[in-house]
Structure formats: structure tokens, C-alpha cells
PDB file of N, CA and C in Angstrom:
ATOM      1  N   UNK A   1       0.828  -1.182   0.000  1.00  0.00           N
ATOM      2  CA  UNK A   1       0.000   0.000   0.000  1.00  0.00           C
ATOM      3  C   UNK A   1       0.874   1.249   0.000  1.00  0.00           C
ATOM      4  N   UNK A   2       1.709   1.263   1.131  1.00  0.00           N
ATOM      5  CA  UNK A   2       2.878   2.133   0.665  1.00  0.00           C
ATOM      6  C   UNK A   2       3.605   2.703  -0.452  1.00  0.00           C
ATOM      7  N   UNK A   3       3.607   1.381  -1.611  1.00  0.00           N
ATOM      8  CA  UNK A   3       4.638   1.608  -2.050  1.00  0.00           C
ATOM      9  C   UNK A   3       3.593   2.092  -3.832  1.00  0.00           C
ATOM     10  N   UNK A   4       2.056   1.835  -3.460  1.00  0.00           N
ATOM     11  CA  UNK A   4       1.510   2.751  -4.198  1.00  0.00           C
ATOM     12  C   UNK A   4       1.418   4.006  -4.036  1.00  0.00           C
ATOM     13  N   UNK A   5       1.204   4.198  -2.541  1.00  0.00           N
ATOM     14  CA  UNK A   5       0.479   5.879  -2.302  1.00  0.00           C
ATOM     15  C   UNK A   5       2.307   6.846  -2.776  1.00  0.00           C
ATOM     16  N   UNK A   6       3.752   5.645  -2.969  1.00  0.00           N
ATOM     17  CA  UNK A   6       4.528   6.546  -3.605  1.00  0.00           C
ATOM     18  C   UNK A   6       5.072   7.018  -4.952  1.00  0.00           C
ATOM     19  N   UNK A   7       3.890   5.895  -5.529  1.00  0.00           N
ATOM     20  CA  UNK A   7       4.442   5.893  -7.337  1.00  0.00           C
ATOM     21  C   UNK A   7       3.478   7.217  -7.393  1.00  0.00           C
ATOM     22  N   UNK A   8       2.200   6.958  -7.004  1.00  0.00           N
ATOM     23  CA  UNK A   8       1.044   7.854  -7.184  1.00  0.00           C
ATOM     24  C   UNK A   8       0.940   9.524  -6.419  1.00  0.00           C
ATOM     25  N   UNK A   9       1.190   9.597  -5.277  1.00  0.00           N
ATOM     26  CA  UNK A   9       1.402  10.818  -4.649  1.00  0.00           C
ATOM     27  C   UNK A   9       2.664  11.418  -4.118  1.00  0.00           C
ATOM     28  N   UNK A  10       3.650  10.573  -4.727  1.00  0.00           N
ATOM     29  CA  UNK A  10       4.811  11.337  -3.935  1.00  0.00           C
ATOM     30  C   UNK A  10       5.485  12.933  -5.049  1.00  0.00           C
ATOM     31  N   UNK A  11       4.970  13.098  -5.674  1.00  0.00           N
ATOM     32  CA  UNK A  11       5.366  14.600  -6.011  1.00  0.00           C
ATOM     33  C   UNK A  11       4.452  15.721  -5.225  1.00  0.00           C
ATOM     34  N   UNK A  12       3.218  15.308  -4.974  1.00  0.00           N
ATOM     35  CA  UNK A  12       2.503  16.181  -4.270  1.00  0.00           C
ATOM     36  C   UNK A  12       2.885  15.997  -2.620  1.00  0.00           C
ATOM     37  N   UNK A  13       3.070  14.936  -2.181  1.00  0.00           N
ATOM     38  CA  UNK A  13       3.666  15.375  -0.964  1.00  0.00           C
ATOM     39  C   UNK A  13       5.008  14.514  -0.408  1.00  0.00           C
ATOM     40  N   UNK A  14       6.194  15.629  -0.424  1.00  0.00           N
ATOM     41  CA  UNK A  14       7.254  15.165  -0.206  1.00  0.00           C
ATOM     42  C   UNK A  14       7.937  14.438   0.513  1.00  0.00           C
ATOM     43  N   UNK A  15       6.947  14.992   2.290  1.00  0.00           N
ATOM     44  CA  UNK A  15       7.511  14.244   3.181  1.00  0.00           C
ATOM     45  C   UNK A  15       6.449  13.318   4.001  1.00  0.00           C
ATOM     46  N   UNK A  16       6.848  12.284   4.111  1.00  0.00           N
ATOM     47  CA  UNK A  16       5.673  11.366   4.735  1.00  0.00           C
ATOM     48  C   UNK A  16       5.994  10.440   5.599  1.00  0.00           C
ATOM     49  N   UNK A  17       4.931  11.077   6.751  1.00  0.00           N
ATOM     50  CA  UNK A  17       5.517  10.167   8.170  1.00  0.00           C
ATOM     51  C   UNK A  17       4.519   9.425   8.512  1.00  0.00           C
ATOM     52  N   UNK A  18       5.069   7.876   9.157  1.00  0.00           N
ATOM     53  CA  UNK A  18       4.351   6.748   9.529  1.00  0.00           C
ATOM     54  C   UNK A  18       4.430   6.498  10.659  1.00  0.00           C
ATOM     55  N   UNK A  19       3.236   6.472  12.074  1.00  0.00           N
ATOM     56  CA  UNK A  19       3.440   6.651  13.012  1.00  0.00           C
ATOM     57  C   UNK A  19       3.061   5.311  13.461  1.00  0.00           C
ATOM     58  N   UNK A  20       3.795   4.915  14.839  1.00  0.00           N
ATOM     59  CA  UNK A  20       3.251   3.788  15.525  1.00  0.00           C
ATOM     60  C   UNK A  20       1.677   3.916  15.758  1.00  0.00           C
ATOM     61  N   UNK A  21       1.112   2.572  15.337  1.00  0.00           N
ATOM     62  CA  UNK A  21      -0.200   2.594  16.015  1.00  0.00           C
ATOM     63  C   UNK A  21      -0.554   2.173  17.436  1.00  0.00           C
ATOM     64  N   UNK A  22      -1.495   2.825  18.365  1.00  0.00           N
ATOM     65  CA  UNK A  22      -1.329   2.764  19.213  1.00  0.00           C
ATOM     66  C   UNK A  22      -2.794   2.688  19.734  1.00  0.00           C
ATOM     67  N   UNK A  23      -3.542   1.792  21.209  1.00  0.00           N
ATOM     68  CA  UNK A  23      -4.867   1.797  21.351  1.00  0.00           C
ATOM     69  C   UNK A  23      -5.128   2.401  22.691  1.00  0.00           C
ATOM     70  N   UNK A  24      -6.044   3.873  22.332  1.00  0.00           N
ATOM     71  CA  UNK A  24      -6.484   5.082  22.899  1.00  0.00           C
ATOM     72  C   UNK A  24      -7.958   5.336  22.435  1.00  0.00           C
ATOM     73  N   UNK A  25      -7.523   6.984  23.081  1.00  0.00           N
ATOM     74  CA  UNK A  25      -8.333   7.723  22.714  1.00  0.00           C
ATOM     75  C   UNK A  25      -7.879   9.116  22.606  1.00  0.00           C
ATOM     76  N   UNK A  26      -7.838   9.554  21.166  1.00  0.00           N
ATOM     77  CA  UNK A  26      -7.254  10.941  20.684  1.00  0.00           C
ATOM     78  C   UNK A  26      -8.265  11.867  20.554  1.00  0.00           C
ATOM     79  N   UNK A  27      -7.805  12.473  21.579  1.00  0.00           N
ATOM     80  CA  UNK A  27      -8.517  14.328  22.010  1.00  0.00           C
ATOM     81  C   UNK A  27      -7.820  15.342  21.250  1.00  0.00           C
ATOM     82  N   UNK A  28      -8.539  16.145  20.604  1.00  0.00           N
ATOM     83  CA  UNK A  28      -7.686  17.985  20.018  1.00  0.00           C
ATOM     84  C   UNK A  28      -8.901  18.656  20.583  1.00  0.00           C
ATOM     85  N   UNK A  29      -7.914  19.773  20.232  1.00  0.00           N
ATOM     86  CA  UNK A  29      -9.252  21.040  20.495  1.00  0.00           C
ATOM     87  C   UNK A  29      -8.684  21.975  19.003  1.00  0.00           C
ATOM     88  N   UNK A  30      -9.851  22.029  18.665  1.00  0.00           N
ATOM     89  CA  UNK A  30      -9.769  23.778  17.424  1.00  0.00           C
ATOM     90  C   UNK A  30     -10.898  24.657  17.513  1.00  0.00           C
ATOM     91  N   UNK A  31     -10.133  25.961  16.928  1.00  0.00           N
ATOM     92  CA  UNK A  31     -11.333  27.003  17.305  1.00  0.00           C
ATOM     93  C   UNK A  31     -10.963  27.659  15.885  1.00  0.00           C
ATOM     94  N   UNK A  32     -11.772  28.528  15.815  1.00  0.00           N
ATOM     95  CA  UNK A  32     -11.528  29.469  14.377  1.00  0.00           C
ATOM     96  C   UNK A  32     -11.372  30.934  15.279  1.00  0.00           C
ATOM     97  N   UNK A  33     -10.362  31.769  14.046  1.00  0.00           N
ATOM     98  CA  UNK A  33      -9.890  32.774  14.843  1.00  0.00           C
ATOM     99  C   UNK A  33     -10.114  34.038  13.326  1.00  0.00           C
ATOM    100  N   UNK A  34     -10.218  34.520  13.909  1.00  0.00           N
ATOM    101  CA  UNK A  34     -11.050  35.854  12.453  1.00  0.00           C
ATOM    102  C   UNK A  34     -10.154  36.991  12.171  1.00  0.00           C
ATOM    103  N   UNK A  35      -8.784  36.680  13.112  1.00  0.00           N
ATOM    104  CA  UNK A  35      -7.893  38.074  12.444  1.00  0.00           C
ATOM    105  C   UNK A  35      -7.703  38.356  14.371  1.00  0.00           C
ATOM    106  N   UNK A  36      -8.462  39.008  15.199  1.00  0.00           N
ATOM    107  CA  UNK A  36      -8.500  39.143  16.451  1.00  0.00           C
ATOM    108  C   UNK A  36      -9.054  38.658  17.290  1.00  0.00           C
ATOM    109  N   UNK A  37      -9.191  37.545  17.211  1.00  0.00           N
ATOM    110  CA  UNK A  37      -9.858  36.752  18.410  1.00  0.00           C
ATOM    111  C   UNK A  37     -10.488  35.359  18.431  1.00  0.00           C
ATOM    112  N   UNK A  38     -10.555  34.506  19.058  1.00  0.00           N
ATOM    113  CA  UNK A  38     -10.840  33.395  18.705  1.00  0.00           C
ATOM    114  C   UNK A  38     -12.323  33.231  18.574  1.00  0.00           C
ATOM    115  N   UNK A  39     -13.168  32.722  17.623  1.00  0.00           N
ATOM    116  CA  UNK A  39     -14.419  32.713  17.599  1.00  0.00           C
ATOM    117  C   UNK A  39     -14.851  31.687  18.462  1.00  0.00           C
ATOM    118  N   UNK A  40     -16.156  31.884  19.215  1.00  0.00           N
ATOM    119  CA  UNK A  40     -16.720  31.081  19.849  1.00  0.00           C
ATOM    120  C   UNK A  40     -17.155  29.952  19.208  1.00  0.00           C
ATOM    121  N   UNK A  41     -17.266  28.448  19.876  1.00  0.00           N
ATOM    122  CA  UNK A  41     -17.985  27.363  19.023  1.00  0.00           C
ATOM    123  C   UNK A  41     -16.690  26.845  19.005  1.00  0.00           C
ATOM    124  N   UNK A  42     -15.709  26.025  19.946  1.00  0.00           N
ATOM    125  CA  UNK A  42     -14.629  24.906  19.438  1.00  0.00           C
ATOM    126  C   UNK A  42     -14.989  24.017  19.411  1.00  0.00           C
ATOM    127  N   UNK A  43     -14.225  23.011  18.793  1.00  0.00           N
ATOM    128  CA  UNK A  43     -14.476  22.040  18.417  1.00  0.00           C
ATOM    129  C   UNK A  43     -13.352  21.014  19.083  1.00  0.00           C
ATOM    130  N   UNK A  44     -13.982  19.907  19.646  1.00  0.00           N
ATOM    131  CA  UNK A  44     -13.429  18.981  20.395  1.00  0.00           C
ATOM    132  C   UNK A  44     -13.581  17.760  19.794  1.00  0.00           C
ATOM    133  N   UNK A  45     -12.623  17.294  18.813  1.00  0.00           N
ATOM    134  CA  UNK A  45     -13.219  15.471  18.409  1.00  0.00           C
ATOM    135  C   UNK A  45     -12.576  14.725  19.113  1.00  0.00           C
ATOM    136  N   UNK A  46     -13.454  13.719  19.344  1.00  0.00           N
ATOM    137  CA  UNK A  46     -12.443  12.463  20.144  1.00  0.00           C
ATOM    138  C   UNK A  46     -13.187  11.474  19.181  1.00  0.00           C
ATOM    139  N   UNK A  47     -11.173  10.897  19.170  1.00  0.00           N
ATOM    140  CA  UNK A  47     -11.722   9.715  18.101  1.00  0.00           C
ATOM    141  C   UNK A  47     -10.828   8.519  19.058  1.00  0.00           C
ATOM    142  N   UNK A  48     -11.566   7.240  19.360  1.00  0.00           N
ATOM    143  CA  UNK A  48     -11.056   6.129  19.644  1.00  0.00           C
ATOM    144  C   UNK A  48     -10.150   5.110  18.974  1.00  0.00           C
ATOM    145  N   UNK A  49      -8.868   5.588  19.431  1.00  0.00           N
ATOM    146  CA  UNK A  49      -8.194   4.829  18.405  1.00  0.00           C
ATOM    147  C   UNK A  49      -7.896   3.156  18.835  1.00  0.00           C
ATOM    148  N   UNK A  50      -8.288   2.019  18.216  1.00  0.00           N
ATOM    149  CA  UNK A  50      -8.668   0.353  18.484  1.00  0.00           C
ATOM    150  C   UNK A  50      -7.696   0.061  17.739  1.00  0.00           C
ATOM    151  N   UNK A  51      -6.584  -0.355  18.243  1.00  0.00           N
ATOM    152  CA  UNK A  51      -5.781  -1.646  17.392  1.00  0.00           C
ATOM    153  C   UNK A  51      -6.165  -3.013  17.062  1.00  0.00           C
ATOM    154  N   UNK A  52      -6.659  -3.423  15.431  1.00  0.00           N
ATOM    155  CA  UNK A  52      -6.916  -4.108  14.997  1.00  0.00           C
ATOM    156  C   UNK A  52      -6.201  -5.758  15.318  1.00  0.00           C
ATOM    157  N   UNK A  53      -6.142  -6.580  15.471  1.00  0.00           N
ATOM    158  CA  UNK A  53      -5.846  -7.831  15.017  1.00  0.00           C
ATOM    159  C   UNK A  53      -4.447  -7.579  16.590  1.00  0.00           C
ATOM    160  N   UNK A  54      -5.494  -7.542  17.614  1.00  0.00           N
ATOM    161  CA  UNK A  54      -4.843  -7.297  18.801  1.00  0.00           C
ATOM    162  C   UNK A  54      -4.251  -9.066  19.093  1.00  0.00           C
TER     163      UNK A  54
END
């Protein structure tokens, strides 16, 4: 799979990192910001990350 996504996308993106998978749960926070200030309404996803074929 790798070694398609590099015949096929590697001019559009140069550098590409492969991270350990790991079984969690991944929290961010984002907000939108308009020039001076952060707009109200962030956004919090949590996504459960399940390692397959444990």
C-alpha cells in the first residue's frame, strides 16, 4: 500500500511520516480565529483509536 500511495502521490507530498499505532483515545481542540480573536464554538473530536488484530 505504501509503495503505491509513492508511485502515485509522492510529487505532491514530499515528506511522509508513519506513526506507531497505538490503542487510545485521541482528544484535540480547534477554534476558528477571524484576524482578532478566537471565535466562539470549538471544536473537540475524540476519536477512539482500536488496534486491529490485537
Amino acid at each position: 500500500m505504501l509503495e503505491a500511495y509513492k508511485r502515485t502521490i509522492a510529487d505532491e507530498i514530499p515528506v511522509f511520516q508513519l506513526q506507531k499505532r497505538v490503542t487510545g483515545v485521541e482528544v484535540a481542540v480547534g477554534a476558528f480565529f477571524n484576524g482578532h480573536q478566537c471565535v466562539e464554538r470549538i471544536n473537540i473530536p475524540i476519536h477512539l483509536a482500536c488496534q486491529v488484530n490485537q
